[in-house]
N, C-alpha and C. Protein backbone atom coordinates (compact mmCIF):
# COMPACT_ATOMS: atom_id res chain seq x y z
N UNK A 1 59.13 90.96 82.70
CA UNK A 1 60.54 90.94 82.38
C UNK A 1 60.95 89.49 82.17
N UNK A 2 61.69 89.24 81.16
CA UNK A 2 61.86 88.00 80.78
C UNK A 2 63.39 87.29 81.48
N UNK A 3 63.82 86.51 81.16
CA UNK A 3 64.92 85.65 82.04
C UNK A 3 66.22 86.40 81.48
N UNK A 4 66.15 86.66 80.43
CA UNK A 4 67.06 87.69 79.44
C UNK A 4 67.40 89.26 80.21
N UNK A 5 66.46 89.33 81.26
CA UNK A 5 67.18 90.56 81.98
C UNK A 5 67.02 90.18 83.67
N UNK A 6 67.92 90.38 84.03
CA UNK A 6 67.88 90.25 85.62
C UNK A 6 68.47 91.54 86.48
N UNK A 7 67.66 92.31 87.57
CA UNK A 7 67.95 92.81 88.39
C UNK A 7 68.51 92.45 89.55
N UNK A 8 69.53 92.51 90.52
CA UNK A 8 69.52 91.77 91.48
C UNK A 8 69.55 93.42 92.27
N UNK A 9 69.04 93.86 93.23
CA UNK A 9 68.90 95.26 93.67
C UNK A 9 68.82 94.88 95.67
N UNK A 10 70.02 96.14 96.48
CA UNK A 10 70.33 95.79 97.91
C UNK A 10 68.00 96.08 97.82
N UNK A 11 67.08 96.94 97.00
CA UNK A 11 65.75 96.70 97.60
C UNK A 11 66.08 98.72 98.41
N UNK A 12 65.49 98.72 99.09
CA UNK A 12 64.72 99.59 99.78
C UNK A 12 65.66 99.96 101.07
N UNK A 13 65.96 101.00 101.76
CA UNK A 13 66.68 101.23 102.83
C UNK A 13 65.97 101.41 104.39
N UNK A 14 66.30 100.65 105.33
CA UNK A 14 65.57 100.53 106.08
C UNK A 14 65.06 102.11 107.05
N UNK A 15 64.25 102.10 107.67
CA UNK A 15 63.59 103.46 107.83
C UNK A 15 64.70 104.38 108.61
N UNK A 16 65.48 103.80 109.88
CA UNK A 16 66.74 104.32 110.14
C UNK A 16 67.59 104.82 109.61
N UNK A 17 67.48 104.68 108.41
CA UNK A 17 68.76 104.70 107.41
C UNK A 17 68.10 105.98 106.36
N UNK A 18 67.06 105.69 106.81
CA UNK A 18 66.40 107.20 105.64
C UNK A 18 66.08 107.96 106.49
N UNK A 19 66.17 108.18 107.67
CA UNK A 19 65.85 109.17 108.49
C UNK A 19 67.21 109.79 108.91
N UNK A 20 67.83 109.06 109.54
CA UNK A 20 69.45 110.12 109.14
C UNK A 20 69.88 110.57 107.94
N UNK A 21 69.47 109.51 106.96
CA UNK A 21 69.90 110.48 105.46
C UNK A 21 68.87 111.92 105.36
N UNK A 22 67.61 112.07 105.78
CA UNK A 22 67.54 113.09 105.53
C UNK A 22 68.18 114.41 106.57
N UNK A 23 68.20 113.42 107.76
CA UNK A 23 68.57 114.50 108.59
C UNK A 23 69.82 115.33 108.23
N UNK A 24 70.46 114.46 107.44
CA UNK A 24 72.01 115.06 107.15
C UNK A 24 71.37 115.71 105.57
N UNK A 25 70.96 115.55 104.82
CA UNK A 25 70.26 116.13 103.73
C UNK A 25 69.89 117.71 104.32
N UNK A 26 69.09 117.87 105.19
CA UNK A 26 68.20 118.85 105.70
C UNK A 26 69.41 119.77 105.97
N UNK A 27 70.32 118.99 107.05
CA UNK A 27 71.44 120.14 107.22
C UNK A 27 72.72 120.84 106.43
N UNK A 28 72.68 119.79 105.23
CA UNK A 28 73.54 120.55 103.98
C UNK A 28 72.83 121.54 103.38
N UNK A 29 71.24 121.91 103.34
CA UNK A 29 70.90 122.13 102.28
C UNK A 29 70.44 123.81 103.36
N UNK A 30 70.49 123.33 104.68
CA UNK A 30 70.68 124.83 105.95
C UNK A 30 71.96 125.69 104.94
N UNK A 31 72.87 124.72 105.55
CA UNK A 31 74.62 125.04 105.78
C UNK A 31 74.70 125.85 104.12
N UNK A 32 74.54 124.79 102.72
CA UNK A 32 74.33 125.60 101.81
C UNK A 32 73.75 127.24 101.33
N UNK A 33 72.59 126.90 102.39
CA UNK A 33 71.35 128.29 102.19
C UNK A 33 72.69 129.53 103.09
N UNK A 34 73.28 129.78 104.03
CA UNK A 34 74.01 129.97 104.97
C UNK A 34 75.16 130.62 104.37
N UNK A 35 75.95 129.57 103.27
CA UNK A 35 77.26 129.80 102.63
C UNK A 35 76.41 130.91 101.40
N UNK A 36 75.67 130.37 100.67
CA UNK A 36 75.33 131.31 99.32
C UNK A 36 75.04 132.49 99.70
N UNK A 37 73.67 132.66 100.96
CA UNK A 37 72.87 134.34 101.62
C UNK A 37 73.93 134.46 102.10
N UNK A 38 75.28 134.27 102.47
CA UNK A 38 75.92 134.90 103.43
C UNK A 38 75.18 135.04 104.88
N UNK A 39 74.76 134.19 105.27
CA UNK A 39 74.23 134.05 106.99
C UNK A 39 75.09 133.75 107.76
N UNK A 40 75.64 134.18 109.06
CA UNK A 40 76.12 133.18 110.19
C UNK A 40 75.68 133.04 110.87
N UNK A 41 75.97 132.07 111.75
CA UNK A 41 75.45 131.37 112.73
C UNK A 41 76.16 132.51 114.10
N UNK A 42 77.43 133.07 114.05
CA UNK A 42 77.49 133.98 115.35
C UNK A 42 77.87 135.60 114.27
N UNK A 43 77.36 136.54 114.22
CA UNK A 43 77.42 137.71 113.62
C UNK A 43 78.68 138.09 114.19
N UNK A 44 79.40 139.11 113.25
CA UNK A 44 80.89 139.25 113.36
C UNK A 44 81.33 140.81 112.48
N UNK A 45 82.03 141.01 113.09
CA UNK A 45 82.28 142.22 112.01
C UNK A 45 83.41 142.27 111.38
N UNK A 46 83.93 141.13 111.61
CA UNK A 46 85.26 141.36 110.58
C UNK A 46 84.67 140.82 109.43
N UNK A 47 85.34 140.99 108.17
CA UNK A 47 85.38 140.58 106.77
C UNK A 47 86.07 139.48 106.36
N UNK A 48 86.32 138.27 107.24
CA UNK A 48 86.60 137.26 106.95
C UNK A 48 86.14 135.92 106.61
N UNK A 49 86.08 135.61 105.25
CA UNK A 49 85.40 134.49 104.63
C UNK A 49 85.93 133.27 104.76
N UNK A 50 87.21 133.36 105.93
CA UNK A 50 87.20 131.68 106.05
C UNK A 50 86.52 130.80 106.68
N UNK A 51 85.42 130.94 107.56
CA UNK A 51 84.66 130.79 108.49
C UNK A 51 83.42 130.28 106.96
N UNK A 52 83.15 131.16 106.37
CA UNK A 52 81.76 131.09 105.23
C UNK A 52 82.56 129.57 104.67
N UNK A 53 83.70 129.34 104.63
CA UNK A 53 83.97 127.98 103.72
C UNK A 53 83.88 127.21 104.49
N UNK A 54 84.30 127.35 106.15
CA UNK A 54 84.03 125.93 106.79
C UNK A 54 82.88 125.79 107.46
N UNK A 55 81.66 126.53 106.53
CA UNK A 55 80.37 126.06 106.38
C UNK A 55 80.24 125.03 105.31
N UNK A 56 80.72 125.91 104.18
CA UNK A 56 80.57 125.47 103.07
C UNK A 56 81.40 123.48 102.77
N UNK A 57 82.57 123.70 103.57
CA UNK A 57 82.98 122.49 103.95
C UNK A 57 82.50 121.25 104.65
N UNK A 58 81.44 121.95 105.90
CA UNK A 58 80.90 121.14 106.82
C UNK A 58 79.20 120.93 106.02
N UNK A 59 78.73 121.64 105.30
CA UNK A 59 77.81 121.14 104.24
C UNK A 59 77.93 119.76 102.92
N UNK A 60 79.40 119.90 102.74
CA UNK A 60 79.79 119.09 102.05
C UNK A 60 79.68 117.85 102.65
N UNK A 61 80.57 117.92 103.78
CA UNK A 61 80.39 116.32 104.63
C UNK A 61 78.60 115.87 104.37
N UNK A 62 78.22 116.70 105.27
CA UNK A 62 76.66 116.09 105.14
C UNK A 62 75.79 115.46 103.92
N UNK A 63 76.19 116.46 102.94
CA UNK A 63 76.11 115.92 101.82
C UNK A 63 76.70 114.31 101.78
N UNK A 64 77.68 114.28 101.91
CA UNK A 64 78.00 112.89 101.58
C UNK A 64 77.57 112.02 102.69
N UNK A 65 77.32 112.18 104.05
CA UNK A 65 76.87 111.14 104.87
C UNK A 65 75.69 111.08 104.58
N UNK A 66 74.80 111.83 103.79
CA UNK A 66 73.29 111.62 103.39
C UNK A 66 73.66 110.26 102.62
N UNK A 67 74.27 110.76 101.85
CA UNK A 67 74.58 109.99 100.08
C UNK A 67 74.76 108.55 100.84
N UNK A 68 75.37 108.51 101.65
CA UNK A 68 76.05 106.80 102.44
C UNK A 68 74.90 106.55 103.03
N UNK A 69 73.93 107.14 103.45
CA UNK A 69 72.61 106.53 104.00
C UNK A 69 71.65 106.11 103.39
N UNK A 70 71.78 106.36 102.21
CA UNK A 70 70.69 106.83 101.07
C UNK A 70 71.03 105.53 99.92
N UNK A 71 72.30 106.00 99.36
CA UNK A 71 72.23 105.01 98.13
C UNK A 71 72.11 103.31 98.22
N UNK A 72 71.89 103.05 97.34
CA UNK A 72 71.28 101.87 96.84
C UNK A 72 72.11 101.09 95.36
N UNK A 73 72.63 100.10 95.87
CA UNK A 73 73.23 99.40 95.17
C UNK A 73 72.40 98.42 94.25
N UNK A 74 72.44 98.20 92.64
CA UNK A 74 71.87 97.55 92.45
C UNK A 74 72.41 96.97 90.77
N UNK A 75 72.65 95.54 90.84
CA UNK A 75 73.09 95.13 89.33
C UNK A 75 72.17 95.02 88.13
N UNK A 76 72.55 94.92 87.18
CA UNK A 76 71.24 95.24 85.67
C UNK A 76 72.22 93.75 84.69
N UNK A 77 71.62 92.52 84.91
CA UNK A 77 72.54 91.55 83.55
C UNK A 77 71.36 91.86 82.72
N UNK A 78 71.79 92.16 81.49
CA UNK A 78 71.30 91.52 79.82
C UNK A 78 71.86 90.82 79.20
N UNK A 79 71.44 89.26 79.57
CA UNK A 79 71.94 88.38 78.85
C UNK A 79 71.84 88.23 77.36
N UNK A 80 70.27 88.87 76.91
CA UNK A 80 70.46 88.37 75.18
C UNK A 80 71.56 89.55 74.72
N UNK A 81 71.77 90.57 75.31
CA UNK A 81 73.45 91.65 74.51
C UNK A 81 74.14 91.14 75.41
N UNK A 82 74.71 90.28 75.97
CA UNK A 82 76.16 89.52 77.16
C UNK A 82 76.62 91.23 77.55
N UNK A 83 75.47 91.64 78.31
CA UNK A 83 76.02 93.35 79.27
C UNK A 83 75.74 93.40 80.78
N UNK A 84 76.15 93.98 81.58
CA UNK A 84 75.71 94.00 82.63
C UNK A 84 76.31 95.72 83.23
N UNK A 85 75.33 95.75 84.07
CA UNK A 85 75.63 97.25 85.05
C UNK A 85 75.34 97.26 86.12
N UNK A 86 76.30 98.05 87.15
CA UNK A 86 76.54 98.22 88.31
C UNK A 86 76.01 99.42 88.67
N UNK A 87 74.95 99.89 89.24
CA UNK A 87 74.18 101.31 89.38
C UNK A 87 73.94 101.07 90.58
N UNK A 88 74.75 102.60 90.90
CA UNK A 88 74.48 103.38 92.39
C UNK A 88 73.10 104.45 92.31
N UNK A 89 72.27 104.87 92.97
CA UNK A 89 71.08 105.24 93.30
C UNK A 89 70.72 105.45 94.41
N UNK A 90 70.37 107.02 94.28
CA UNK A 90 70.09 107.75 95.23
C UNK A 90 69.06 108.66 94.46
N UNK A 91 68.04 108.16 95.16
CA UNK A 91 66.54 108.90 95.53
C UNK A 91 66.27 108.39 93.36
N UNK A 92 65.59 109.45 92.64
CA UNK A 92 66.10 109.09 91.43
C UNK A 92 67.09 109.15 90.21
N UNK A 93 67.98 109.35 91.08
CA UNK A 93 69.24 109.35 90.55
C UNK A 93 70.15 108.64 90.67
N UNK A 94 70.26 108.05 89.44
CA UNK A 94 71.27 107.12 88.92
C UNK A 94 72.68 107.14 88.37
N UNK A 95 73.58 106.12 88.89
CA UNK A 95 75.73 106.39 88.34
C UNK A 95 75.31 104.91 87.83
N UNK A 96 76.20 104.58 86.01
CA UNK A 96 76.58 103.18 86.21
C UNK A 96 76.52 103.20 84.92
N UNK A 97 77.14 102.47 84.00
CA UNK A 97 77.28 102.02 82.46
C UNK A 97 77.31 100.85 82.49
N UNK A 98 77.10 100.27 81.12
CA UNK A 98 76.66 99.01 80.86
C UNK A 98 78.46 98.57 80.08
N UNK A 99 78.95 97.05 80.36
CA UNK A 99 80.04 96.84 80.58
C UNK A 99 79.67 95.29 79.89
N UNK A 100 80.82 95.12 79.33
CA UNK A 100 80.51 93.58 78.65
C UNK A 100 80.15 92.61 79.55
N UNK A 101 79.66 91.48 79.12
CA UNK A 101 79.75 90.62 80.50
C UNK A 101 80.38 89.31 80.03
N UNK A 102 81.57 89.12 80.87
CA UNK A 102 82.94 87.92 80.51
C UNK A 102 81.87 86.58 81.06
N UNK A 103 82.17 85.67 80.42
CA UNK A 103 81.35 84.28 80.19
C UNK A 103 82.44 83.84 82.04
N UNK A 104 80.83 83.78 82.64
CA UNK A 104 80.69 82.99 84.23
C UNK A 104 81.28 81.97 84.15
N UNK A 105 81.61 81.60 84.84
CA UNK A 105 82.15 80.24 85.51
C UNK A 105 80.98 79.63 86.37
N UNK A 106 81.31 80.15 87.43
CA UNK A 106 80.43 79.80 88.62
C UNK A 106 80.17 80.75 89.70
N UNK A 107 78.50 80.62 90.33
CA UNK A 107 78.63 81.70 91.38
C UNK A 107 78.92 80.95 92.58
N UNK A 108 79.55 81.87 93.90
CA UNK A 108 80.12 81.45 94.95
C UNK A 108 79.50 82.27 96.38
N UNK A 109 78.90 81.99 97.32
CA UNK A 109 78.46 82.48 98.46
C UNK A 109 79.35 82.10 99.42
N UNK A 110 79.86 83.13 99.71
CA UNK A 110 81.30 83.18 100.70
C UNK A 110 81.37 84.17 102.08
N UNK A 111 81.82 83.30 102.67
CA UNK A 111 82.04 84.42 104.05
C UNK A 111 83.13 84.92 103.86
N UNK A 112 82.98 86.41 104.59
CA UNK A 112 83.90 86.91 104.35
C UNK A 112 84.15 87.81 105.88
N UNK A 113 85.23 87.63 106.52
CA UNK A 113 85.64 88.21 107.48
C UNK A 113 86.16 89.26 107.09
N UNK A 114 85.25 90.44 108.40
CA UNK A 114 85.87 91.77 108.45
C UNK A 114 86.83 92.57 109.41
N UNK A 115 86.99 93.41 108.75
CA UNK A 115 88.33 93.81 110.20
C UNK A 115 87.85 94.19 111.60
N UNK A 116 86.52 94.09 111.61
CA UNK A 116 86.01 94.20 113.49
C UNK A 116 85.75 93.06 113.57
N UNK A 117 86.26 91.65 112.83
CA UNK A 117 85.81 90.69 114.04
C UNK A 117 84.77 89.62 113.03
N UNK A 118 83.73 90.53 112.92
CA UNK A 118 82.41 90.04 112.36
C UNK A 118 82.05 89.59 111.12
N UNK A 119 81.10 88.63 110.51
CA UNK A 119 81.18 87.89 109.18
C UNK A 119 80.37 88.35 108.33
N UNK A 120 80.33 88.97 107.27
CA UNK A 120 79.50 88.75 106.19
C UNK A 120 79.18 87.88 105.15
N UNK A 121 78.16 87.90 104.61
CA UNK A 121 78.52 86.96 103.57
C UNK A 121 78.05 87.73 101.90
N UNK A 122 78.64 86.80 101.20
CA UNK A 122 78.93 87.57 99.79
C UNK A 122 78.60 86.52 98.69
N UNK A 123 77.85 87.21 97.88
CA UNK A 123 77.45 86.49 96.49
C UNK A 123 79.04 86.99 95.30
N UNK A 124 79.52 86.18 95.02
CA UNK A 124 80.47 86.16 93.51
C UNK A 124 80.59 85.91 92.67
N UNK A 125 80.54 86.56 91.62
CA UNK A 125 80.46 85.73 90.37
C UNK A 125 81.66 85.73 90.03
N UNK A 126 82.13 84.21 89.49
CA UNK A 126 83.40 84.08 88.72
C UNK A 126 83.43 84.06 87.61
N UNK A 127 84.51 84.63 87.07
CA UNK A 127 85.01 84.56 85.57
C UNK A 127 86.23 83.61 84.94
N UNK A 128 86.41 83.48 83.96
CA UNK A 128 88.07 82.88 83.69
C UNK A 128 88.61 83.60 83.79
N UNK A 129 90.10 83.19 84.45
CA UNK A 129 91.46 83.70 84.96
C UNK A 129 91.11 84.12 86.19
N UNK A 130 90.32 83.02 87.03
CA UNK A 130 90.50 83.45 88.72
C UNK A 130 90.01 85.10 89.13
N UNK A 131 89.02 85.09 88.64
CA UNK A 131 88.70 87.23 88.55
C UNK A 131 87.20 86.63 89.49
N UNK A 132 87.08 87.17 90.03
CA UNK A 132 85.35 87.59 90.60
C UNK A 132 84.68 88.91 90.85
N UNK A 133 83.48 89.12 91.26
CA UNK A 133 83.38 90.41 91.31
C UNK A 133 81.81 89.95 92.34
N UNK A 134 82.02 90.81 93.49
CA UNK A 134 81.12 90.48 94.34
C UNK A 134 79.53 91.34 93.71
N UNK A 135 78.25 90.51 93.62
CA UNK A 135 77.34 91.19 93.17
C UNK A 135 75.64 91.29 94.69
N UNK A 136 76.95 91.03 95.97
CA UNK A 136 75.32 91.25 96.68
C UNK A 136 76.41 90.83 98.37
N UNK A 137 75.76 90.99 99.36
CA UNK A 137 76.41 91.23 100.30
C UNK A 137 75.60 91.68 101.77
N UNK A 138 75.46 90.54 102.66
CA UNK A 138 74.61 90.78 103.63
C UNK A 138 74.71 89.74 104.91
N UNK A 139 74.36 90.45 105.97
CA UNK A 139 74.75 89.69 107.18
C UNK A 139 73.90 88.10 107.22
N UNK A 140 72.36 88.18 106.73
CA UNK A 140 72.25 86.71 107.02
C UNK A 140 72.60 85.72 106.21
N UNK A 141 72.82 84.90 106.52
CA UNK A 141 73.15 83.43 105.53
C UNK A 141 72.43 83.23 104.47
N UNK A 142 71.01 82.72 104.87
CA UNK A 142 69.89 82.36 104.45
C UNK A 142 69.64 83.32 103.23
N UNK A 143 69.62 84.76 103.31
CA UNK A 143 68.66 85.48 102.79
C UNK A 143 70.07 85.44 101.33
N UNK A 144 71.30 85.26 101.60
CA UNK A 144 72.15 85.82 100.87
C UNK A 144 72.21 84.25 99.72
N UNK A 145 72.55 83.18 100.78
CA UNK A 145 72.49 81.80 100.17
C UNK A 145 71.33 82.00 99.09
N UNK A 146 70.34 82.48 99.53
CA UNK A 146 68.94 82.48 98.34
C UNK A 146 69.34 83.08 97.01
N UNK A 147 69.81 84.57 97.25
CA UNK A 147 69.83 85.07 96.76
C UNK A 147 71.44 84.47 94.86
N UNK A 148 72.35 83.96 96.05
CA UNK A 148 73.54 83.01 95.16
C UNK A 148 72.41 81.93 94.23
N UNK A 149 72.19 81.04 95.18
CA UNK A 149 71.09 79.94 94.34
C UNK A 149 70.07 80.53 92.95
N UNK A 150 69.34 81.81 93.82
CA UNK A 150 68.58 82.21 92.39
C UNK A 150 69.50 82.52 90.83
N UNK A 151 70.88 83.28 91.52
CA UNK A 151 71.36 83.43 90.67
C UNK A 151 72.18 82.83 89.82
N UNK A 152 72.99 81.53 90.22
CA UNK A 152 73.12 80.88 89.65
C UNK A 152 72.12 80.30 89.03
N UNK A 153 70.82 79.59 89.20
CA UNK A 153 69.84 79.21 88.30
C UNK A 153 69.58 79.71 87.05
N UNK A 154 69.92 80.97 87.36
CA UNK A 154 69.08 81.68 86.24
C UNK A 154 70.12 82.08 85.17
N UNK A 155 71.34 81.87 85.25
CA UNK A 155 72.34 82.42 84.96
C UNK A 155 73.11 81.04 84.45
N UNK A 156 72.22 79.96 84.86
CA UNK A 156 72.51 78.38 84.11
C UNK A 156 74.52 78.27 84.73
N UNK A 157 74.40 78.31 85.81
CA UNK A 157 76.29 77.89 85.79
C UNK A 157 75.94 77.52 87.54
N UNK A 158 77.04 76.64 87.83
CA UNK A 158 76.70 75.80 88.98
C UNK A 158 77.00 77.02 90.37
N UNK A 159 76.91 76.43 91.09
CA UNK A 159 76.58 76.92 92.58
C UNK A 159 78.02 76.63 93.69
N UNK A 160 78.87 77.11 94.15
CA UNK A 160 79.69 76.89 95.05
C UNK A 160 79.23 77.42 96.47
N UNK A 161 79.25 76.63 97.72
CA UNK A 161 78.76 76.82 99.01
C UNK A 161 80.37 76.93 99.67
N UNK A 162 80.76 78.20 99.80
CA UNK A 162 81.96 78.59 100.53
C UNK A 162 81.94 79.13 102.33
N UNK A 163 80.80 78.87 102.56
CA UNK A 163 80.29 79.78 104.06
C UNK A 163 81.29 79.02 105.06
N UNK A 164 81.51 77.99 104.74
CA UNK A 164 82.71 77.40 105.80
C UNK A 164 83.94 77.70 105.35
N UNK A 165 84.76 77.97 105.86
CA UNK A 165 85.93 77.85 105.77
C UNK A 165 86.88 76.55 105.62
N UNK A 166 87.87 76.25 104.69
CA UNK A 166 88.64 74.90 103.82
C UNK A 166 87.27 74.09 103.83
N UNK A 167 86.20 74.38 103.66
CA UNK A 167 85.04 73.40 103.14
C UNK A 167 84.23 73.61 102.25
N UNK A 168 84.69 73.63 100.91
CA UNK A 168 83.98 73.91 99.76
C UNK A 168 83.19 73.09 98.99
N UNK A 169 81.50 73.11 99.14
CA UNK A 169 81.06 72.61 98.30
C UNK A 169 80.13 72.52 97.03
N UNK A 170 80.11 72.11 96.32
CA UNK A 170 79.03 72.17 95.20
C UNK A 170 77.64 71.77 95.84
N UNK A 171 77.01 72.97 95.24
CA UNK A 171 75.48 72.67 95.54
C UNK A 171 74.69 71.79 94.26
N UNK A 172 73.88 71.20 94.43
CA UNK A 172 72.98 70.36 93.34
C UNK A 172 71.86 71.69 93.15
N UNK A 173 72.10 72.15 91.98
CA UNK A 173 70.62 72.93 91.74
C UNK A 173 69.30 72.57 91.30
């Protein structure tokens, strides 16, 4: 793959994280089997199907707490067509269209405080008219700082070091 396309991808989900996704997988796909055969879980003789939906409801959740364990964030630039895409991914299945890509400014690795307290840090790419759009996002410094640096390199536009707070500086690439 040439410099003309860049992936930047969150990679692989750690084994915790795929083991509750299936666990919650396994139990939508019970809860589903359950709602369609008409099974319950306590036998009943009345004829009431509101009970069959808040299977069918509580399958749904699972469904989606799989999906939050599971997917995988990952950006697509093509610089020689100026495009880029934002694709969500789960297992092999892919969400995401390809979207112009507005001429960078500069990328920025920034902390970013969350509402429990605790810091992340964040890769940004800037655009003109003060716009950014965060493209990566992770608790260590190091691994995230790398990840800003590669991308500015490759992406030829300078480097901003925001991890401190009122201390902004330009990195030398």
């Amino acid at each position: 793959m040439g410099k003309s396309k860049i992936i930047i991808s969150e990679g692989v989900r750690p084994l915790w994280q795929t083991l509750i996704a299936s666990v919650f997988y396994t139990l939508a796909i019970i809860l589903l089997a359950m709602f369609f055969f008409g099974y319950e879980i306590v036998p009943s003789d009345v004829k009431d199907n509101s009970r069959n939906f808040g299977v069918f409801y509580v399958a749904t959740a699972c469904m989606a707490q799989g999906i939050i364990f599971s997917n995988i964030k990952s950006i697509f630039f093509d610089l020689e067509n100026q495009k880029y895409k934002e694709e969500y991914r789960v297992g092999p299945l892919g969400l995401g269209r390809w979207k112009s890509l507005p001429k960078i400014e500069y990328v920025s690795v920034f902390r970013q405080l969350k509402e429990n307290k605790s810091y992340t840090y964040e890769v940004n790419l800037w655009v003109k008219g003060n716009r950014s759009f965060t493209i990566y996002e992770g608790l260590d410094l190091g691994t995230t700082f790398a990840m800003g640096e590669t991308t500015a390199k490759t992406l030829n536009v300078d480097l901003l070091d925001a991890t401190v707070p009122n201390d902004f500086k330009w990195v030398d690439l």
